[in-house]
PDB file of N, CA and C in Angstrom:
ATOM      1  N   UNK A   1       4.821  -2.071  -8.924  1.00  0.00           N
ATOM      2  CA  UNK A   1       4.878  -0.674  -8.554  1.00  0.00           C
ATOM      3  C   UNK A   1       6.311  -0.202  -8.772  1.00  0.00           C
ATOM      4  N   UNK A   2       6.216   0.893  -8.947  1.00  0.00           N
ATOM      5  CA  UNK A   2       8.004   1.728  -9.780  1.00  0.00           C
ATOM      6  C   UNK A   2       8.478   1.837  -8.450  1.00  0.00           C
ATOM      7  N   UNK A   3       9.343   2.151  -7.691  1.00  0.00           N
ATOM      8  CA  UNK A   3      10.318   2.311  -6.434  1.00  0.00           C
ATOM      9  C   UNK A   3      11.254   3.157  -6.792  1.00  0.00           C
ATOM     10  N   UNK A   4      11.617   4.251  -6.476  1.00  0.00           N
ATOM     11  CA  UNK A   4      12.869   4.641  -7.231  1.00  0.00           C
ATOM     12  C   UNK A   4      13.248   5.395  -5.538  1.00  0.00           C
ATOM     13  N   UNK A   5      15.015   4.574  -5.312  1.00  0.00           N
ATOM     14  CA  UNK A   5      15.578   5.015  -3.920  1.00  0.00           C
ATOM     15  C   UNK A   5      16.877   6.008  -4.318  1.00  0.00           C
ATOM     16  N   UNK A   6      17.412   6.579  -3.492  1.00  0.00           N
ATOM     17  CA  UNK A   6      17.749   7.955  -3.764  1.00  0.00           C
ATOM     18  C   UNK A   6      19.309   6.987  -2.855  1.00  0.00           C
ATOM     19  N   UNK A   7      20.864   6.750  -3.634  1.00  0.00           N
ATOM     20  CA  UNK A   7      21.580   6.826  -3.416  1.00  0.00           C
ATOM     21  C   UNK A   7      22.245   7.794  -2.045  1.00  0.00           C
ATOM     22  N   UNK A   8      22.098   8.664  -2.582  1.00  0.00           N
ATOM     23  CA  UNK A   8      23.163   9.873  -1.609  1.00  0.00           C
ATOM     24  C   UNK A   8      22.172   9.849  -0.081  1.00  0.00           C
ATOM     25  N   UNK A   9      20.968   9.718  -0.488  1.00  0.00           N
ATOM     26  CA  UNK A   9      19.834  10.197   1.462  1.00  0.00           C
ATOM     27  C   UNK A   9      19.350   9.025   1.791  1.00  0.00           C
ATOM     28  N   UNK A  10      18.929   8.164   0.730  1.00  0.00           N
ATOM     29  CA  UNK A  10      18.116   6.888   1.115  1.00  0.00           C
ATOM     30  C   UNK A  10      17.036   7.249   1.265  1.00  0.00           C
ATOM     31  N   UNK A  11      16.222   7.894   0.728  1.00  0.00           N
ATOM     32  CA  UNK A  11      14.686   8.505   0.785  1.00  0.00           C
ATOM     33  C   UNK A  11      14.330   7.165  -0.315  1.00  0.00           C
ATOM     34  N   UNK A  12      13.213   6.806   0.052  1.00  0.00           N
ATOM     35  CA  UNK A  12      12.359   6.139  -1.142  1.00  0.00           C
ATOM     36  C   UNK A  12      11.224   6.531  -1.501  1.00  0.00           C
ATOM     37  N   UNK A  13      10.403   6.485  -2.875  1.00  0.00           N
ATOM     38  CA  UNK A  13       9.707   7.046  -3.365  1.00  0.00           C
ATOM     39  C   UNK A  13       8.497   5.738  -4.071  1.00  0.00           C
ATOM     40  N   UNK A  14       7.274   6.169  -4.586  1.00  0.00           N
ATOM     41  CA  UNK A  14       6.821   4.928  -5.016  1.00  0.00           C
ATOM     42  C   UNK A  14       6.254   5.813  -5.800  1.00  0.00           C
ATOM     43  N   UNK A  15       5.509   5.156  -7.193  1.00  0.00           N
ATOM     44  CA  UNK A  15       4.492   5.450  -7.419  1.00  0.00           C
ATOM     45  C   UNK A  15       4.496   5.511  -9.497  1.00  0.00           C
ATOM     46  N   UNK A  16       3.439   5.605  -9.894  1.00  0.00           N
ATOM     47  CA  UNK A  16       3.884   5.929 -11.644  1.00  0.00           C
ATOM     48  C   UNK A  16       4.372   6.748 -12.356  1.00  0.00           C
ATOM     49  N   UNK A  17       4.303   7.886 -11.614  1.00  0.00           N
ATOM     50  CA  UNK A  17       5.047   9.260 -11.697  1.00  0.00           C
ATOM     51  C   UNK A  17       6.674   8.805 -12.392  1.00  0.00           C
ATOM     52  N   UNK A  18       7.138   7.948 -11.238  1.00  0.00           N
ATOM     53  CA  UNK A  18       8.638   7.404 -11.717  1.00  0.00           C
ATOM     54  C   UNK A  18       8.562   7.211 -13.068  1.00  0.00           C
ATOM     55  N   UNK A  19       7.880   6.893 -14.090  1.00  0.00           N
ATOM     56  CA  UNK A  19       8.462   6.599 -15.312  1.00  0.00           C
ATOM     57  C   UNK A  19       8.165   7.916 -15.964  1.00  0.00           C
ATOM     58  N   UNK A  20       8.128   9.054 -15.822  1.00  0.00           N
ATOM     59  CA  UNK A  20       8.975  10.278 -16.286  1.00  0.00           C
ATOM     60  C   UNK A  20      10.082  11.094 -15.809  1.00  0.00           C
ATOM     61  N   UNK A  21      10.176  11.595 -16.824  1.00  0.00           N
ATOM     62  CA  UNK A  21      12.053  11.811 -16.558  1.00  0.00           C
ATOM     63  C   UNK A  21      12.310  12.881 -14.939  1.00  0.00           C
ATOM     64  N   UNK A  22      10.856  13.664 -15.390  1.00  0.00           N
ATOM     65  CA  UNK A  22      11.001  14.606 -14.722  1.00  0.00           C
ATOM     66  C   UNK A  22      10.714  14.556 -12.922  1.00  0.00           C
ATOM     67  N   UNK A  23      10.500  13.060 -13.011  1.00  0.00           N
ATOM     68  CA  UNK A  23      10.334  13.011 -11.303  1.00  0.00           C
ATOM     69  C   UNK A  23      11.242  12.059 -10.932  1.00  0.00           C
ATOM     70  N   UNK A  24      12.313  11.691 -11.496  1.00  0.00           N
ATOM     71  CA  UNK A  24      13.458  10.690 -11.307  1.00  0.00           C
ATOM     72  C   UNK A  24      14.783  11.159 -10.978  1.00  0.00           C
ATOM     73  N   UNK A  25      14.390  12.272 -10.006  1.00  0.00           N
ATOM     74  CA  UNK A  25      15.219  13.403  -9.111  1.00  0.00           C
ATOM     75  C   UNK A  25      14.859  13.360  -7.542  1.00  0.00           C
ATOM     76  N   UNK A  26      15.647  12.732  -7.255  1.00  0.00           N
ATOM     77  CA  UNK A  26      15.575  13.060  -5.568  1.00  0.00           C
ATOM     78  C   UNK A  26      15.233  14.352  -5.308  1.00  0.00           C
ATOM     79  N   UNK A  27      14.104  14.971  -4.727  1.00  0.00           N
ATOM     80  CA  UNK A  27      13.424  16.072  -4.425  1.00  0.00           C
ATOM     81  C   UNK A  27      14.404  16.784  -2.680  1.00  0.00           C
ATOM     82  N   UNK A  28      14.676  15.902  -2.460  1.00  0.00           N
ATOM     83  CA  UNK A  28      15.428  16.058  -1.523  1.00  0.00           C
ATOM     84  C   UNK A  28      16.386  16.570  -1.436  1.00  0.00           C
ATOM     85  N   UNK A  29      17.174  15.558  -2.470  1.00  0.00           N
ATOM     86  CA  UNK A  29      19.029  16.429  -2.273  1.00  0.00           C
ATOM     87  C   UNK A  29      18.990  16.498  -3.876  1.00  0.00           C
ATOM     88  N   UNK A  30      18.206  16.149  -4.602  1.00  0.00           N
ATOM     89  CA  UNK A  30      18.436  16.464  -6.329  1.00  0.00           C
ATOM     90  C   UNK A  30      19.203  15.371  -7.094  1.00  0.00           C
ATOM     91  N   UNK A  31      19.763  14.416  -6.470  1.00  0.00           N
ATOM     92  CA  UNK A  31      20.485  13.155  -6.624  1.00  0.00           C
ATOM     93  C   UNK A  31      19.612  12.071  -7.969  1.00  0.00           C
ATOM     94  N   UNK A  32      19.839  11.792  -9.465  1.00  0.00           N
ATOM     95  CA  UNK A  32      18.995  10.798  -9.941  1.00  0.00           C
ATOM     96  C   UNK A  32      19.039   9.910  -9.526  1.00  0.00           C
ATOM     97  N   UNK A  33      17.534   9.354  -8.990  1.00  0.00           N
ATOM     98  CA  UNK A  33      17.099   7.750  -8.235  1.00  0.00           C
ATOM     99  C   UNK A  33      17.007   6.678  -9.073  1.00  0.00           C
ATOM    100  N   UNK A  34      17.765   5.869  -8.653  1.00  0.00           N
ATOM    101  CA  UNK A  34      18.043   4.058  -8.785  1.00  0.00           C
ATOM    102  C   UNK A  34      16.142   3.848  -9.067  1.00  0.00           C
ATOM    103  N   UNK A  35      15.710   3.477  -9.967  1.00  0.00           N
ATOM    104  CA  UNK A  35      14.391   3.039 -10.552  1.00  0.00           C
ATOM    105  C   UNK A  35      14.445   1.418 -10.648  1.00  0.00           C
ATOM    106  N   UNK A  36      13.339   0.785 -10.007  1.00  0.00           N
ATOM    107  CA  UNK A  36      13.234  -0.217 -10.100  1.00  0.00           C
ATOM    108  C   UNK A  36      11.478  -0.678 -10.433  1.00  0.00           C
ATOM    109  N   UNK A  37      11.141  -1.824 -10.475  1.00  0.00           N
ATOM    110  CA  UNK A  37       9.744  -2.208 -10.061  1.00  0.00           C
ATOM    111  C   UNK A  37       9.967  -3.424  -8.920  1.00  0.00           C
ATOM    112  N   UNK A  38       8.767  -3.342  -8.476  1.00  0.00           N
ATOM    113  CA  UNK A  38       8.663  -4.184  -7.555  1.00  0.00           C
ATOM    114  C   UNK A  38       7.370  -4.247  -6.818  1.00  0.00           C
ATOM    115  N   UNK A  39       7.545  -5.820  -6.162  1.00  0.00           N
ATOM    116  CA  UNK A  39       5.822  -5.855  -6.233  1.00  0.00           C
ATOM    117  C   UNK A  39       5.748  -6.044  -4.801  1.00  0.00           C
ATOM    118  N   UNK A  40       4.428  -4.952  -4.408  1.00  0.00           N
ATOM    119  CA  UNK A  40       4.423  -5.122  -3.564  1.00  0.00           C
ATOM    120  C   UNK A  40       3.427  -6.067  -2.749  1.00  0.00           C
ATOM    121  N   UNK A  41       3.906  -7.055  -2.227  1.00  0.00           N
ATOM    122  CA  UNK A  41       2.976  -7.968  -1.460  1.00  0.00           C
ATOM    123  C   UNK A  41       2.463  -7.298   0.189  1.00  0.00           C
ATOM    124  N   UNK A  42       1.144  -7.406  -0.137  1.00  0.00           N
ATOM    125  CA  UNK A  42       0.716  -6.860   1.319  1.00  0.00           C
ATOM    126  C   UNK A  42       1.144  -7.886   2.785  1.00  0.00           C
ATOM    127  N   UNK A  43       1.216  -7.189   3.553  1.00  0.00           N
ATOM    128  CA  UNK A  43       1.976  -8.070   5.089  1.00  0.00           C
ATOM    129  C   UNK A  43       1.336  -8.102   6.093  1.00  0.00           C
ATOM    130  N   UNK A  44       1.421  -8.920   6.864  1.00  0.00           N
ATOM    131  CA  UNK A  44       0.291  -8.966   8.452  1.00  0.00           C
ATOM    132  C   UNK A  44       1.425  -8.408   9.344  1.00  0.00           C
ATOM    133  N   UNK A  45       0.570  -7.692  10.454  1.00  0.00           N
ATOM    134  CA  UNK A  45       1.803  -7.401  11.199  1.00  0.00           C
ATOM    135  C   UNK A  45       1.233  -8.218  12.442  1.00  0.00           C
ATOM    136  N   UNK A  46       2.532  -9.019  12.468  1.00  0.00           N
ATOM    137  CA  UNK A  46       2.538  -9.845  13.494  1.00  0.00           C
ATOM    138  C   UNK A  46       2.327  -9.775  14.517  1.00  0.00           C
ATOM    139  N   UNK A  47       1.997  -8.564  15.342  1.00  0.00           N
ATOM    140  CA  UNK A  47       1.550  -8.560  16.903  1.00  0.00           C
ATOM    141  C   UNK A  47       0.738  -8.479  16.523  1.00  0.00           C
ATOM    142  N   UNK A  48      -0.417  -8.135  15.430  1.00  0.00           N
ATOM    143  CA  UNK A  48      -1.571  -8.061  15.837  1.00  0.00           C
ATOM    144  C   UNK A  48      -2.231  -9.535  15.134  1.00  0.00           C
ATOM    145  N   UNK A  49      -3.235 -10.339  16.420  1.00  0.00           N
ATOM    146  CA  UNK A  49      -3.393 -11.842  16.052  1.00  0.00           C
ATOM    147  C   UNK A  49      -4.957 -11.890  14.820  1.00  0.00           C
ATOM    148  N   UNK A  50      -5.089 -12.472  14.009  1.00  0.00           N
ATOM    149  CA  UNK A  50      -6.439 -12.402  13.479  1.00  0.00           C
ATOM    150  C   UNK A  50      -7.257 -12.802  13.840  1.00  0.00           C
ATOM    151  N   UNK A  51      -9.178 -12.276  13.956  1.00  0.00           N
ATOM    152  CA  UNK A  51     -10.034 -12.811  14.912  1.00  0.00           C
ATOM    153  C   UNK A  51     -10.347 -14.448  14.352  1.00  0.00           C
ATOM    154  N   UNK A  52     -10.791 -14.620  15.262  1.00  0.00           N
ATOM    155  CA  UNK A  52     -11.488 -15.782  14.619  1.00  0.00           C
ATOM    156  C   UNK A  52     -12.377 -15.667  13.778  1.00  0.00           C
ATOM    157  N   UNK A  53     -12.504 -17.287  12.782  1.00  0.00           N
ATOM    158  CA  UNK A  53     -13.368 -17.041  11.665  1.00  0.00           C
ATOM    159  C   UNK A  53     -14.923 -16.692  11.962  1.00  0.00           C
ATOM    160  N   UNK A  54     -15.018 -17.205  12.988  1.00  0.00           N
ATOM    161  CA  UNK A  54     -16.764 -17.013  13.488  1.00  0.00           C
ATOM    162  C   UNK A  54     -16.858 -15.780  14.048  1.00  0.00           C
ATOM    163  N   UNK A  55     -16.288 -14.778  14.217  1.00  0.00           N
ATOM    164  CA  UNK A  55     -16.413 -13.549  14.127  1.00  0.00           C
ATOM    165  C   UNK A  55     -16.164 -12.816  13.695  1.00  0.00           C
ATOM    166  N   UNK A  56     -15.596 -12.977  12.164  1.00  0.00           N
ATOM    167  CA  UNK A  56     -15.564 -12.200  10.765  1.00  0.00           C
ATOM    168  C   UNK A  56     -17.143 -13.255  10.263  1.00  0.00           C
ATOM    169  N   UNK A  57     -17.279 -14.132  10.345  1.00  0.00           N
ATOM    170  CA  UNK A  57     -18.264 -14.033   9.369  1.00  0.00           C
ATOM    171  C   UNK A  57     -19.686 -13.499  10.497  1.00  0.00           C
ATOM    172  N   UNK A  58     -19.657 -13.601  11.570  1.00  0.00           N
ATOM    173  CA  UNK A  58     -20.853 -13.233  12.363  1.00  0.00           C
ATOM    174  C   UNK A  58     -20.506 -11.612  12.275  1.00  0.00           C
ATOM    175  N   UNK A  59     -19.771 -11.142  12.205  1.00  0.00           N
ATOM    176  CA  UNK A  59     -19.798  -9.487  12.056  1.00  0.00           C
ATOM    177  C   UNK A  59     -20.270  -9.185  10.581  1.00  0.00           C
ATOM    178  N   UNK A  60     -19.709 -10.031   9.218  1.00  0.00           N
ATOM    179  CA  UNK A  60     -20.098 -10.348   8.060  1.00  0.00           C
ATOM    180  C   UNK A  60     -21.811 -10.498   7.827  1.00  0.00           C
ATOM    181  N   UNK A  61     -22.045 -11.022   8.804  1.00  0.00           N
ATOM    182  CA  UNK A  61     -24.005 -11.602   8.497  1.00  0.00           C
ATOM    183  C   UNK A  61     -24.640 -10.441   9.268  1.00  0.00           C
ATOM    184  N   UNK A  62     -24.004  -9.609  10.014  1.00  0.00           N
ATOM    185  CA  UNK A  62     -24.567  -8.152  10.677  1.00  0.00           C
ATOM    186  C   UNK A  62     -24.803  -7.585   9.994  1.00  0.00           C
ATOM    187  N   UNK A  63     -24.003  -6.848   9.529  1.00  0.00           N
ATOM    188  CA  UNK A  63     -23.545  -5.652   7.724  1.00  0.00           C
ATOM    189  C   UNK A  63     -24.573  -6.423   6.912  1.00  0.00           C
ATOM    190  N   UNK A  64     -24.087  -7.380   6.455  1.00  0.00           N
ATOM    191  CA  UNK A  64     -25.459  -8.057   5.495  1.00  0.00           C
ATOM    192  C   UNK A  64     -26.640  -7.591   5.867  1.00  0.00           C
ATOM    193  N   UNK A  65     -27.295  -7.685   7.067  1.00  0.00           N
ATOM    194  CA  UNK A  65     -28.640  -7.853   7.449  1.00  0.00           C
ATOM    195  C   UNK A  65     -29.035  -6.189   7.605  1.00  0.00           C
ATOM    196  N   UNK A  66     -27.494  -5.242   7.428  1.00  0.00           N
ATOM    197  CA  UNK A  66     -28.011  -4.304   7.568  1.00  0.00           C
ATOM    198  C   UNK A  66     -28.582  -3.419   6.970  1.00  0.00           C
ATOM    199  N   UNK A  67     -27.549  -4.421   5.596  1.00  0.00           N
ATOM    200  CA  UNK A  67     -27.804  -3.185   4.366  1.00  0.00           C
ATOM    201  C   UNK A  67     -29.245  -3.641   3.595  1.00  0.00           C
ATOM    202  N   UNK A  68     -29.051  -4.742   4.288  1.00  0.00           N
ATOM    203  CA  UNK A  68     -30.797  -5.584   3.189  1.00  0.00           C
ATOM    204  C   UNK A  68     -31.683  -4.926   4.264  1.00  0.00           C
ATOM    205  N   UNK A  69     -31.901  -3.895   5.218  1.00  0.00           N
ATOM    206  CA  UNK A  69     -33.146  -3.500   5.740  1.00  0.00           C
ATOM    207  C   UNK A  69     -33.303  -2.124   5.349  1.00  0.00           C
ATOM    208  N   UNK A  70     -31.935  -1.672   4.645  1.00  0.00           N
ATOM    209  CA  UNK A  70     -31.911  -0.500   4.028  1.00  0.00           C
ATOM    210  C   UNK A  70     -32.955  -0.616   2.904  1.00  0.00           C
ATOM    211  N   UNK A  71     -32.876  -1.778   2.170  1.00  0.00           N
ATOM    212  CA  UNK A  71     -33.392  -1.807   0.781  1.00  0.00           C
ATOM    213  C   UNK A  71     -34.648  -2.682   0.899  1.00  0.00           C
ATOM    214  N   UNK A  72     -35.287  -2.600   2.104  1.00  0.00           N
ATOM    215  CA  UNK A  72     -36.541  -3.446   2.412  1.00  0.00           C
ATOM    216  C   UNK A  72     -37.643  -2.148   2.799  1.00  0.00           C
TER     217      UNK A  72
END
């Protein structure tokens, strides 16, 4: 993903837009943004704990059973 951070405010920006010229302007203060890529890895946030596996897959075999009575 493109990143482009804004020197003078520190605003950051994301997105594909960045690789034209015309959005590689801090909208903010008008400053041209430092362009980079970078990847973004998704993150757990740590206070919140994950359920257990037997209740992702028992909530998993619910939904299943629900959508197959749709189509029964």
């Amino acid at each position: 993903m493109l990143v482009g951070k804004c020197k003078k405010c520190h605003k950051r920006y994301l997105g594909w837009a960045l690789s034209k010229t015309e959005y590689q302007t801090c909208p903010n203060c008008g400053t041209k943004l430092t362009i980079h890529n970078e990847t973004m890895e998704p993150t757990l946030d740590s206070k919140t704990p994950l359920p257990p596996l037997e209740k992702c897959e028992k909530e998993w075999q619910n939904l299943l059973e629900k959508s197959m009575a749709i189509f029964l």
